[in-house]
Protein backbone atom coordinates (compact mmCIF):
# COMPACT_ATOMS: atom_id res chain seq x y z
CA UNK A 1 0.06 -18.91 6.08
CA UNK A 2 -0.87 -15.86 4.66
CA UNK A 3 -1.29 -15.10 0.67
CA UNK A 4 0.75 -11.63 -0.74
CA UNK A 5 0.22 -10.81 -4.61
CA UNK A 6 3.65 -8.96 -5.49
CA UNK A 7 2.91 -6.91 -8.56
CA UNK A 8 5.90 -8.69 -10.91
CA UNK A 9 7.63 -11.85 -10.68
CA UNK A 10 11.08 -10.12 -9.49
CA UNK A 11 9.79 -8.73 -6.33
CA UNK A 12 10.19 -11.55 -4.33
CA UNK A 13 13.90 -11.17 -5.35
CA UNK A 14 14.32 -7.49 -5.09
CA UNK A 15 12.54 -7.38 -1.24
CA UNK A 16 15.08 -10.41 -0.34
CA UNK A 17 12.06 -12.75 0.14
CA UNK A 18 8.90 -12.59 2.45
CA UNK A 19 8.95 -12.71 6.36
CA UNK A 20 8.07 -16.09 8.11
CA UNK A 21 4.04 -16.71 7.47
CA UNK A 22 3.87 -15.39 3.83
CA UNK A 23 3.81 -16.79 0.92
CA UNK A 24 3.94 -14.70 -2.68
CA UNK A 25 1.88 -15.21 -5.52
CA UNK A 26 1.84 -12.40 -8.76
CA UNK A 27 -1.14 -10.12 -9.89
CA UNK A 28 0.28 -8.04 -12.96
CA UNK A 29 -3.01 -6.17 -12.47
CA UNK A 30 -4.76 -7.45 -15.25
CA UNK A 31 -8.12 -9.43 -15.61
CA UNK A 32 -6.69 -12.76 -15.10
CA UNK A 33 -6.62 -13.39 -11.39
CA UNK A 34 -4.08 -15.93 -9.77
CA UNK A 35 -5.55 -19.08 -8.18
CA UNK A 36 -5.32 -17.80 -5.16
CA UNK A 37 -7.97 -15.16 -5.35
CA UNK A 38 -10.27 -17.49 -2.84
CA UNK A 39 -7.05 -16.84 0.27
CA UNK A 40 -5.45 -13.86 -0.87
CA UNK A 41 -4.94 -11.72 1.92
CA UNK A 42 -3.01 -8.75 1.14
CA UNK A 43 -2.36 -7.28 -2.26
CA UNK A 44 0.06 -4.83 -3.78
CA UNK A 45 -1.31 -4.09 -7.22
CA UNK A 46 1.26 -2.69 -10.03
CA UNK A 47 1.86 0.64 -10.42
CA UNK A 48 -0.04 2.52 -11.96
CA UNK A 49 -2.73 1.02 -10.75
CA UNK A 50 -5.01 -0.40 -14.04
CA UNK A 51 -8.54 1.12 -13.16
CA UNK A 52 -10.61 -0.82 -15.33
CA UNK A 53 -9.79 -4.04 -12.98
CA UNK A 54 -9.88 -2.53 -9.78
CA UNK A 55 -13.81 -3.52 -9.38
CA UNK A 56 -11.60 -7.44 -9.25
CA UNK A 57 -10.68 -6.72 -5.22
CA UNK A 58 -14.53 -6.74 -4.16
CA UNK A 59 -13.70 -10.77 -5.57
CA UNK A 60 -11.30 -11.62 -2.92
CA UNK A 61 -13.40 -12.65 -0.43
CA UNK A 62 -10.46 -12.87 2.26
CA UNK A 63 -8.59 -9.61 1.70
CA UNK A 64 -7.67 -7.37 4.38
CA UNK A 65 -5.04 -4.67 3.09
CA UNK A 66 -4.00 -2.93 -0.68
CA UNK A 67 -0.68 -1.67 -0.28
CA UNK A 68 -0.19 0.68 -3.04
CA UNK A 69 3.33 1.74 -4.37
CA UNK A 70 2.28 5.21 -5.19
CA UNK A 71 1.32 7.85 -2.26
CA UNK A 72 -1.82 8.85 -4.62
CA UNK A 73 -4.85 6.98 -3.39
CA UNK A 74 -7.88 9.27 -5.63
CA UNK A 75 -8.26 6.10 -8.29
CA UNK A 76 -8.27 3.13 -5.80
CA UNK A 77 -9.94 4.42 -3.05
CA UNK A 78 -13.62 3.93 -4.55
CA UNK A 79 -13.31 0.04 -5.20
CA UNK A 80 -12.05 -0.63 -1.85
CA UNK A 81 -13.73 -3.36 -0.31
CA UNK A 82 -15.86 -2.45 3.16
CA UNK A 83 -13.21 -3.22 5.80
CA UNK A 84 -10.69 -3.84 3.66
CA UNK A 85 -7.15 -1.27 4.93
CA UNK A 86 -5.48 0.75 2.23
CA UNK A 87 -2.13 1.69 2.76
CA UNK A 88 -0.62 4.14 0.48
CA UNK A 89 3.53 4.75 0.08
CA UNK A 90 3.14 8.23 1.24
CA UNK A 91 6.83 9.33 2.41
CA UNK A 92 8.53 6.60 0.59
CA UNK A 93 10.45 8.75 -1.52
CA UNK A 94 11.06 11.35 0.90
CA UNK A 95 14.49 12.48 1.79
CA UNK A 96 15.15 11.24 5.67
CA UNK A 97 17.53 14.04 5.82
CA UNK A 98 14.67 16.73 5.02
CA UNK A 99 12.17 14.82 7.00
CA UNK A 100 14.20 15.37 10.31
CA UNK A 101 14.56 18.96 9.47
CA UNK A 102 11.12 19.92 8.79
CA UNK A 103 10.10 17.74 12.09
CA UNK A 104 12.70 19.92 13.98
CA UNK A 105 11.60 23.37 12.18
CA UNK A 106 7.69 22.38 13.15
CA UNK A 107 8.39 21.68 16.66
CA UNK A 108 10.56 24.63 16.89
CA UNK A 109 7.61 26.83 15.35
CA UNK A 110 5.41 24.79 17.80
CA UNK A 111 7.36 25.68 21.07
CA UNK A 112 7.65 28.89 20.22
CA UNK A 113 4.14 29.89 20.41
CA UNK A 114 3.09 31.28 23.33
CA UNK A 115 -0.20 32.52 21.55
CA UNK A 116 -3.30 32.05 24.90
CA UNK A 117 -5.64 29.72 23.47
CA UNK A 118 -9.44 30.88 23.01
């Protein structure tokens, strides 16, 4: 089993529970750790991300990956644990619709270039 801190107590709810292997526990972001901080694993702090406990996730002696819910990374990225991933929600937000169209109107610029190359 894996440990996930969920940044509120309704996320477990609003994601329609945790794959097979998980199990949830809640870090609000503040200075009180759960009492899992010795098997945490992977950890989705709140957003915005509260800065002055960041220096916390150099205490979790098993995690592997910060999930962030913003696509802005500038404030978490220096207390980042060595080896530790950090995955940011870059796209989330994005229109799928625009997505496929700027895809299409980059490969299209792409394919048209017949520039030689140096």
């Amino acid at each position: 089993m894996s440990i996930v801190w969920l940044p509120d107590p309704s996320a477990l709810r609003l994601m329609g529970g945790l794959p097979d292997g998980l199990v949830a526990d809640v870090w609000t972001g503040g200075s009180d750790l759960p009492s899992s901080a010795d098997s945490v694993e992977i950890v989705i702090p709140p957003f915005p991300v509260s800065r002055p406990h960041l220096p916390l996730l150099a205490e979790l002696p098993k995690l592997r990956l910060i999930q962030l819910l913003s696509a802005g990374a500038e404030k978490v990225i220096p207390y980042v644990p060595p080896g530790v991933t950090l995955c940011t929600a870059r796209g989330a937000h994005d229109d799928p619709r625009r997505r496929r169209s700027r895809r299409a109107g980059a490969h299209d610029q792409a394919s048209s270039d017949h520039r030689p190359a140096p």
